[in-house]
Protein backbone atom coordinates (compact mmCIF):
# COMPACT_ATOMS: atom_id res chain seq x y z
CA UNK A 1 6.60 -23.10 -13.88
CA UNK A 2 7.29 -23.50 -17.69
CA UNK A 3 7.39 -20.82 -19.96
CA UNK A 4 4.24 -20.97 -21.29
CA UNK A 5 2.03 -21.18 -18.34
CA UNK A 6 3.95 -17.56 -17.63
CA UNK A 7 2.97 -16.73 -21.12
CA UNK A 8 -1.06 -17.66 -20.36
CA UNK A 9 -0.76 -16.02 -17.10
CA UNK A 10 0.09 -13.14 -18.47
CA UNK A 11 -2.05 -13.30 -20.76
CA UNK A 12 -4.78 -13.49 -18.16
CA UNK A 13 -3.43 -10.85 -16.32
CA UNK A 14 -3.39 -8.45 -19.31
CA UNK A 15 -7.03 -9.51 -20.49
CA UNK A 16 -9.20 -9.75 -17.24
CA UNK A 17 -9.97 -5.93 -16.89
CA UNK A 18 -11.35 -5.19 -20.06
CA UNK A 19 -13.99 -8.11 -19.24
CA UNK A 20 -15.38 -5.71 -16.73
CA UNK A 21 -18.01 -3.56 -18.49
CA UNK A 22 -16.87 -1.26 -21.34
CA UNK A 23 -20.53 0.36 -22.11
CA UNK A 24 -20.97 3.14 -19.11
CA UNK A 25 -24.74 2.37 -18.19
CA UNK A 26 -26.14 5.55 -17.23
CA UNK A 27 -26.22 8.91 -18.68
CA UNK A 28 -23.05 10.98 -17.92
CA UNK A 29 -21.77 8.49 -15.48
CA UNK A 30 -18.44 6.88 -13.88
CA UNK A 31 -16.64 3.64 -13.23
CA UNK A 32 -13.85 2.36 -11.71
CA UNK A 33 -12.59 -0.84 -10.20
CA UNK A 34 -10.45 -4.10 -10.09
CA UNK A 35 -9.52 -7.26 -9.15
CA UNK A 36 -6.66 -9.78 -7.74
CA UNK A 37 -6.11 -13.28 -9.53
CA UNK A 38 -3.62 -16.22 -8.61
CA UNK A 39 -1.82 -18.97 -10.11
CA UNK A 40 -0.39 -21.80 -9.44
CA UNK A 41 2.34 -24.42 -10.86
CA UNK A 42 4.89 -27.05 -10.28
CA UNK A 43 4.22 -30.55 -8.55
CA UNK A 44 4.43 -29.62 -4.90
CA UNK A 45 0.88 -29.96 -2.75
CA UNK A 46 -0.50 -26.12 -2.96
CA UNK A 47 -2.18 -24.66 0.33
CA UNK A 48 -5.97 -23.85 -0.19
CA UNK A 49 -5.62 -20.68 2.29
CA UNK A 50 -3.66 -18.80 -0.27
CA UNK A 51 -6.64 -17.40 -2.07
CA UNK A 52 -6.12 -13.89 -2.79
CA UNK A 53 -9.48 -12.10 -2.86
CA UNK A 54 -9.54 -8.33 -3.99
CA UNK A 55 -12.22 -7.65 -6.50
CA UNK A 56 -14.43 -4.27 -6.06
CA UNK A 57 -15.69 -1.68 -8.20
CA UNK A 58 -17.92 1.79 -7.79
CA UNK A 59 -20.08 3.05 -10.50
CA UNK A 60 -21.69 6.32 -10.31
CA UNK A 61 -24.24 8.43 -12.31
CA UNK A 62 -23.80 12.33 -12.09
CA UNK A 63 -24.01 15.16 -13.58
CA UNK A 64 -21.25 17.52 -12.51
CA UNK A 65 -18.16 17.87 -14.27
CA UNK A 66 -15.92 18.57 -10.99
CA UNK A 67 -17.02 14.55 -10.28
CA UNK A 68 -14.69 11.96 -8.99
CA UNK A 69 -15.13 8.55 -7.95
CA UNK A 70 -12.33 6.09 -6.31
CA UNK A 71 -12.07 2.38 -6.06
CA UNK A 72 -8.85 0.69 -5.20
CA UNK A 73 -8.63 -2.98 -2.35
CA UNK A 74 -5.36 -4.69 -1.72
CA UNK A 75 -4.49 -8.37 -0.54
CA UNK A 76 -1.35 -9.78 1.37
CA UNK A 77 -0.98 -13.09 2.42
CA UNK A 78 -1.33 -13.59 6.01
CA UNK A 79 1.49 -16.01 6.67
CA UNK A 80 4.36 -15.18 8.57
CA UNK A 81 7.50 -15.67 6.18
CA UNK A 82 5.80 -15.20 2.78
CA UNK A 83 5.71 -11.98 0.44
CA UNK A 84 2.99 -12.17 -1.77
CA UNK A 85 0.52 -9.13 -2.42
CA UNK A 86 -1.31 -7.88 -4.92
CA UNK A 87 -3.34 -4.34 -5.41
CA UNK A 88 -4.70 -1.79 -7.70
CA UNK A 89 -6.40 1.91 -7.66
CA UNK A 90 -8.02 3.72 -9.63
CA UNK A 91 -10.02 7.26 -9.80
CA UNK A 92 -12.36 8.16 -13.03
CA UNK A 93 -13.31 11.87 -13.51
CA UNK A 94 -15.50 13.16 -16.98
CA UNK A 95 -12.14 13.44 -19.17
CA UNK A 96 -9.78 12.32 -16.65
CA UNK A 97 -8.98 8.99 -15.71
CA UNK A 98 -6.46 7.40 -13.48
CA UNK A 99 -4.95 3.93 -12.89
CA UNK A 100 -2.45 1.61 -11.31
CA UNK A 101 -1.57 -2.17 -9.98
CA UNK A 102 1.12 -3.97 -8.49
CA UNK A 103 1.83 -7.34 -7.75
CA UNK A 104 4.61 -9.16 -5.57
CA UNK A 105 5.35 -12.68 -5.23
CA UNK A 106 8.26 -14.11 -3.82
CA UNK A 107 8.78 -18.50 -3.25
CA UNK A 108 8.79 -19.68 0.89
CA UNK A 109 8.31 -22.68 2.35
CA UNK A 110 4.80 -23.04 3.22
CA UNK A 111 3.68 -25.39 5.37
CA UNK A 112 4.11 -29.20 4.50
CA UNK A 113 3.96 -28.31 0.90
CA UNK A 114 7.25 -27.08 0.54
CA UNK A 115 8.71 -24.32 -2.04
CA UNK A 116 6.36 -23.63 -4.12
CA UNK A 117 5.87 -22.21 -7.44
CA UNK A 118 3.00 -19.53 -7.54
CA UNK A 119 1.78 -16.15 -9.28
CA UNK A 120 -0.39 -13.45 -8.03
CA UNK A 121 -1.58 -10.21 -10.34
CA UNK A 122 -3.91 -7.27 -10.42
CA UNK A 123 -5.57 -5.01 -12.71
CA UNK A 124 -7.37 -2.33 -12.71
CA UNK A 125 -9.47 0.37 -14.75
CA UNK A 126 -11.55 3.51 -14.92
CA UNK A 127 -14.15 4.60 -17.26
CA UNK A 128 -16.10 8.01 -17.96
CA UNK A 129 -19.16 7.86 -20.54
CA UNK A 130 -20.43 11.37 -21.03
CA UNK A 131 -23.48 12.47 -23.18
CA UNK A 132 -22.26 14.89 -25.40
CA UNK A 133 -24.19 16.67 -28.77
CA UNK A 134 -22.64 18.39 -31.49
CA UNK A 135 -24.05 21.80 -32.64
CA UNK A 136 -23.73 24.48 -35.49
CA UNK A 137 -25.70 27.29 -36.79
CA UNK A 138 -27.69 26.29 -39.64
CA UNK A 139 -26.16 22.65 -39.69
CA UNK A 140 -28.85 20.34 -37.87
CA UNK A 141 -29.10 16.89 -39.36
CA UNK A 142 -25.76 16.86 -40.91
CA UNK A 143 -23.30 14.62 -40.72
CA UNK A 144 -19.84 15.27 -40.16
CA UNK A 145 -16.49 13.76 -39.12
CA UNK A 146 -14.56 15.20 -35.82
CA UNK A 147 -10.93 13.97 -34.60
CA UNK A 148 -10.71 13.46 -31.44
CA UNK A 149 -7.38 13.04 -28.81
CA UNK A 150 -6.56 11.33 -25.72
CA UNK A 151 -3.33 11.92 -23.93
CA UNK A 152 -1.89 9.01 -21.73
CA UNK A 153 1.49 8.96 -19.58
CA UNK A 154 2.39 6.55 -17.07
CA UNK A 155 5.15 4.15 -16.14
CA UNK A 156 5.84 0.39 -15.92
CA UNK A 157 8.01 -1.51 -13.65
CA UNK A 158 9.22 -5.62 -13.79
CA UNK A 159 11.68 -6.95 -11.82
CA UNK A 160 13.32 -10.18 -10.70
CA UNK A 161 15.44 -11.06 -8.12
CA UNK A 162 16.52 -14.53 -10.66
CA UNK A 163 15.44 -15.92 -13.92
CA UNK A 164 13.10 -18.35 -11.82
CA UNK A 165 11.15 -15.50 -11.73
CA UNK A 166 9.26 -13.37 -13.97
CA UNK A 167 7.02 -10.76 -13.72
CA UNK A 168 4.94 -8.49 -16.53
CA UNK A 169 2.84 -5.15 -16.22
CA UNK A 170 0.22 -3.50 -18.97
CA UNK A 171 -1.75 -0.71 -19.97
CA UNK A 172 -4.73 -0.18 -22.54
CA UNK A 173 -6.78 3.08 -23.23
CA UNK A 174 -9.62 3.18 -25.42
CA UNK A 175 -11.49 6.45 -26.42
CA UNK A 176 -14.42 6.66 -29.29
CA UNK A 177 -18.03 7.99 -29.80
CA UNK A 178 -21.14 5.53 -29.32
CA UNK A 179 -24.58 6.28 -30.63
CA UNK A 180 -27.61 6.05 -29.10
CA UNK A 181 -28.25 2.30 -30.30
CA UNK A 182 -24.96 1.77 -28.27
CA UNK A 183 -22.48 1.35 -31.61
CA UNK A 184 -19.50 2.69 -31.90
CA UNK A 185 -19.92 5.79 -34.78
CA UNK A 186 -15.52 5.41 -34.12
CA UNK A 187 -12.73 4.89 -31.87
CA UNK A 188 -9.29 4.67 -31.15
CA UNK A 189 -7.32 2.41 -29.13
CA UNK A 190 -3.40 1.99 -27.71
CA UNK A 191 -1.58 -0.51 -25.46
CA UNK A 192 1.60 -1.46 -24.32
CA UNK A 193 3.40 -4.22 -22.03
CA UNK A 194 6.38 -4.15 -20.04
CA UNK A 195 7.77 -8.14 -19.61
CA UNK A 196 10.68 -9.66 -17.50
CA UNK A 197 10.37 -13.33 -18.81
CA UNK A 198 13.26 -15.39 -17.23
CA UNK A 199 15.82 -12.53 -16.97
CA UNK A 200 14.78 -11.13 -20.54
CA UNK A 201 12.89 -7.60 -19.93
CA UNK A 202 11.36 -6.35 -23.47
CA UNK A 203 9.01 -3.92 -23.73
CA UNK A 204 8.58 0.13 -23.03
CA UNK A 205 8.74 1.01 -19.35
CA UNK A 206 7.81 4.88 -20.26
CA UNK A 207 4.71 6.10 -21.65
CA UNK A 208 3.64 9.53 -22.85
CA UNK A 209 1.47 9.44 -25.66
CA UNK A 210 -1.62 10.57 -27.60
CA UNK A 211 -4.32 8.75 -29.03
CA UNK A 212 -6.28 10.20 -31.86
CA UNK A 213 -9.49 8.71 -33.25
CA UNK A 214 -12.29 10.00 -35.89
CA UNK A 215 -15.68 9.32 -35.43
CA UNK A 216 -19.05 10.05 -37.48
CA UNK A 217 -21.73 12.59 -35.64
CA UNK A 218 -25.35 14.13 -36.52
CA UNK A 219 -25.42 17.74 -36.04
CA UNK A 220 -28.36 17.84 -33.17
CA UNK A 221 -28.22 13.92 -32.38
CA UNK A 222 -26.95 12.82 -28.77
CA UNK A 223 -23.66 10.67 -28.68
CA UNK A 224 -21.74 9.29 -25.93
CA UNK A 225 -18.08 9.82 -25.65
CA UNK A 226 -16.59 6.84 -23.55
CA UNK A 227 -12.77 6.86 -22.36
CA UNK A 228 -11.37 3.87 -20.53
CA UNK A 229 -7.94 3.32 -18.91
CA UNK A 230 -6.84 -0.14 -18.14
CA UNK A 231 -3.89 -1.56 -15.75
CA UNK A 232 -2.72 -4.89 -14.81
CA UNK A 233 0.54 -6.39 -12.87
CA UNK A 234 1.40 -9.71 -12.65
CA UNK A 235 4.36 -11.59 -10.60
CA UNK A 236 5.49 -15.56 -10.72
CA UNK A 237 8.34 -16.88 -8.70
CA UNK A 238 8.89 -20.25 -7.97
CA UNK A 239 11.96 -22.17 -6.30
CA UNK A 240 15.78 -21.45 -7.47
CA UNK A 241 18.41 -23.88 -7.50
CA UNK A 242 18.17 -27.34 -6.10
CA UNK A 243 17.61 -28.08 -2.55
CA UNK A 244 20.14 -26.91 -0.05
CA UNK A 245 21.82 -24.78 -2.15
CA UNK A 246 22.20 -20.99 -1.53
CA UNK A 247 19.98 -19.94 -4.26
CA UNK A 248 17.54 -22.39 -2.90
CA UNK A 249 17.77 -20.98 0.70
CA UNK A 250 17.66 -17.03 -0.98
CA UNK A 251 14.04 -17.64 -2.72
CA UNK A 252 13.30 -16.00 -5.68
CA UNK A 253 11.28 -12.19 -5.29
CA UNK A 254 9.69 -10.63 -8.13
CA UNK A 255 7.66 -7.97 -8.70
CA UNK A 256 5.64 -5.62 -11.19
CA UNK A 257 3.65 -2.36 -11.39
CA UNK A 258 1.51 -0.18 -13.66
CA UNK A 259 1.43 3.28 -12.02
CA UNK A 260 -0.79 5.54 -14.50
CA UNK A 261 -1.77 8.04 -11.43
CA UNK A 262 -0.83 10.86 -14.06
CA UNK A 263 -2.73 9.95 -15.92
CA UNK A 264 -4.75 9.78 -19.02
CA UNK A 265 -6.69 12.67 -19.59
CA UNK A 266 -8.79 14.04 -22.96
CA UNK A 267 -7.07 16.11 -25.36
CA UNK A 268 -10.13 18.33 -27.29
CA UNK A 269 -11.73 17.48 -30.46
CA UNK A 270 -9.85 19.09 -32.74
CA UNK A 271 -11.58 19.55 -36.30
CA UNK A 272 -14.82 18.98 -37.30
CA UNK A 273 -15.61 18.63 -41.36
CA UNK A 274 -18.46 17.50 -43.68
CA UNK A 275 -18.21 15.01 -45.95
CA UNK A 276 -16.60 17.18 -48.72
CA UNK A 277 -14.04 18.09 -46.52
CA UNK A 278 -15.30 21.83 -45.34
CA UNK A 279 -14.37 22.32 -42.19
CA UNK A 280 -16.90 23.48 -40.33
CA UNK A 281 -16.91 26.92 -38.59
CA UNK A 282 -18.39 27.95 -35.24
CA UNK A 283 -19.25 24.44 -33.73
CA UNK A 284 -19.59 23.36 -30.05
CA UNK A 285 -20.48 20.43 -28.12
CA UNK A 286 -22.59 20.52 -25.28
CA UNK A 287 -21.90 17.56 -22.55
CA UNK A 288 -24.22 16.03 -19.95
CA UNK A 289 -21.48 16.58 -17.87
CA UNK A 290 -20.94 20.33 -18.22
CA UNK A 291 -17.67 19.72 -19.52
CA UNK A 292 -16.04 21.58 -22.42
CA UNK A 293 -14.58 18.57 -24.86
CA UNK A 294 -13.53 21.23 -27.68
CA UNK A 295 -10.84 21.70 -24.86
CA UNK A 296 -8.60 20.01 -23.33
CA UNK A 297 -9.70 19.13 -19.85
CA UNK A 298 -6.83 19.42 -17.25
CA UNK A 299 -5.73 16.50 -15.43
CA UNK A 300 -6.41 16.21 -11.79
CA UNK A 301 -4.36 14.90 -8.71
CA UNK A 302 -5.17 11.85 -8.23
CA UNK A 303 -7.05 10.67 -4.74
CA UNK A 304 -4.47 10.83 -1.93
CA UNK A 305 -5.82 7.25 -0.75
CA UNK A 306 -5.16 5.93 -4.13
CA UNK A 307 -1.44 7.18 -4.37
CA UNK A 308 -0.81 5.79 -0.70
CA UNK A 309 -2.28 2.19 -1.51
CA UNK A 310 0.14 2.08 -4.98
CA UNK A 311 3.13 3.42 -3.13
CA UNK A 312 2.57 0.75 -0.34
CA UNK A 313 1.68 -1.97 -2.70
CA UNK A 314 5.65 -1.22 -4.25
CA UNK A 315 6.99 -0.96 -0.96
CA UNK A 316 8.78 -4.42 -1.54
CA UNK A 317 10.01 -3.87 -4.61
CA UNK A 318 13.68 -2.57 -3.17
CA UNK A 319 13.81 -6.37 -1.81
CA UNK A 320 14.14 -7.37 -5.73
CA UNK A 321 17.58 -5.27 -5.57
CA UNK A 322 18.81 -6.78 -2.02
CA UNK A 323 18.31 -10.71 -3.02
CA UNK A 324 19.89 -9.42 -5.83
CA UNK A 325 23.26 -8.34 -4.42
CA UNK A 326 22.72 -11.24 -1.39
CA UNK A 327 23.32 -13.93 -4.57
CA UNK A 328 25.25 -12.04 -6.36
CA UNK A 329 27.40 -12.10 -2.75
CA UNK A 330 27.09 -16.01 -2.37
CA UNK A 331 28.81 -16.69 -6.09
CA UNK A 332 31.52 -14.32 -5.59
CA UNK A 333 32.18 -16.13 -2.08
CA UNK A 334 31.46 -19.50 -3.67
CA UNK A 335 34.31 -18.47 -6.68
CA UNK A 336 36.71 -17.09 -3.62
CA UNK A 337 36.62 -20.51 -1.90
CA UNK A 338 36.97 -22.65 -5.33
């Protein structure tokens, strides 16, 4: 595959879970969910059974602030002598959110269509709208400004066993206030990307963060305070070398992940001033939820099934490291016999 149909894949890969729905329909309610996508280059016949199929998502409308929901899917190919996989999990809590994806790929000879050149990815995300109103003694109809913070800390991974093979992983998180006409009264928003293009890896692969936003509130009038969290992974191989050679025969294995399982979780408003700049004494906010966002709300372990289907989702990614030292092997013996 050519450079840039890497650079529209992952493009694709980073973009296609924050199509899912960013407005969180009901009252005080929860989403999570994902997908799998594929792609496809080179000039070799492709085989139609390789269509990964992973999507899902669970949406839930509650009102109590110990709340949880989960929903994470995985695909693998099916053929004997191919590594290609893709999954994702994630768990959304009021104030607590957590992510992840990974994605494998590796070139085999498939079929009659020989080596092929091919990309799998997955994203993922999880969402909490709450209803929340701001309150004050004597202050009901005002309007005031309050700073908010979201806290996010998670790691990326990319890896390639050649630089036939590239691989890329993402994160987004976006936390603001929306009014009851559904517009955002302000919000905040961070990302990064983690990239191994060819054999060139830019990019942060740490994370630990905050996010702070301002936003405009009525003393008295109800608001919705909306955090999202947003993963993807994407991996390309396609054939090294030229035919017969030992590069050729090795294959090319690459591999990404997003693991945000701890996690992104909200960090208190902390101030709350009129428009003259008086801060403003003795406020609260009430939440549909139950939950206190003056305060930070403390983040969670993530759901055991969701850690297990990340941790087996990676559990190629050593293979990166063996291929690795296999060719690095072959031109050392290669140099020995010249």
């Amino acid at each position: 595959m050519e450079n840039s149909r890497f650079s529209q894949f992952v493009l694709a890969a980073a973009t296609a879970a924050s199509l899912s729905p960013l407005s969180v329909m009901a009252a005080s309610s929860l989403a999570a969910g994902g997908g799998c996508s594929k792609g496809v280059g080179g000039t070799l016949p492709f085989d139609p059974s390789f269509n990964p199929s992973c999507n899902g998502a669970n949406q839930a409308a509650t009102s109590s602030p110990g709340a949880t929901i989960t929903a994470n899917n995985s695909w693998t190919d099916p053929r004997a002598g191919t590594t290609i996989s893709a999954s994702w999990g994630d768990t959304a809590g009021f104030g607590v959110l957590h992510s992840s994806a990974s994605a494998i790929a590796s070139t085999a000879s498939l079929g009659t269509g020989g080596p092929l050149a091919l990309g799998i990815g997955g994203n993922g995300y999880a969402v909490s709208g709450d209803d929340i109103v701001f309150n004050a003694p004597g202050m009901a109809g005002r309007t005031a400004t309050v700073v908010g913070t979201f806290h996010v800390d998670g790691t990326l991974s990319v890896g390639s066993s050649s630089t036939a093979g590239a691989a890329s992983s993402t994160w987004s998180i976006t936390a603001g206030v929306l009014s009851a006409a559904n517009q955002w009264t302000g919000r905040g928003a961070a990302s990064g990307a983690l990239y191994d293009t060819y054999g060139s890896v830019s990019g942060n692969p740490t994370v630990n963060q905050d996010l702070g936003f301002s936003a405009l509130v009525v003393f008295g009038q109800p608001y919705t305070l909306v955090l999202r969290l947003d993963t993807s992974a994407y991996a390309q191989a396609q054939p090294a070398g030229s035919p017969g050679s030992p590069e050729y025969a090795l294959g090319v294995l690459s591999n990404a992940s997003a693991n945000f399982l701890n996690t992104a979780s909200w960090g208190g408003f902390r101030s709350v001033m009129l428009a003259d700049g008086t801060a403003v004494q003795d406020w609260s906010v009430a939440s549909g939820s139950g939950v206190d966002y003056s305060q930070p709300v403390l983040a969670s372990v993530p759901e055991p099934g969701t850690s297990l289907m990340l941790l087996s989702g990676l559990g190629l990614i050593g293979g990166v490291a063996r291929i690795r030292g296999q060719r690095g092997a072959s031109a050392a013996d290669g140099s020995a016999r010249s």
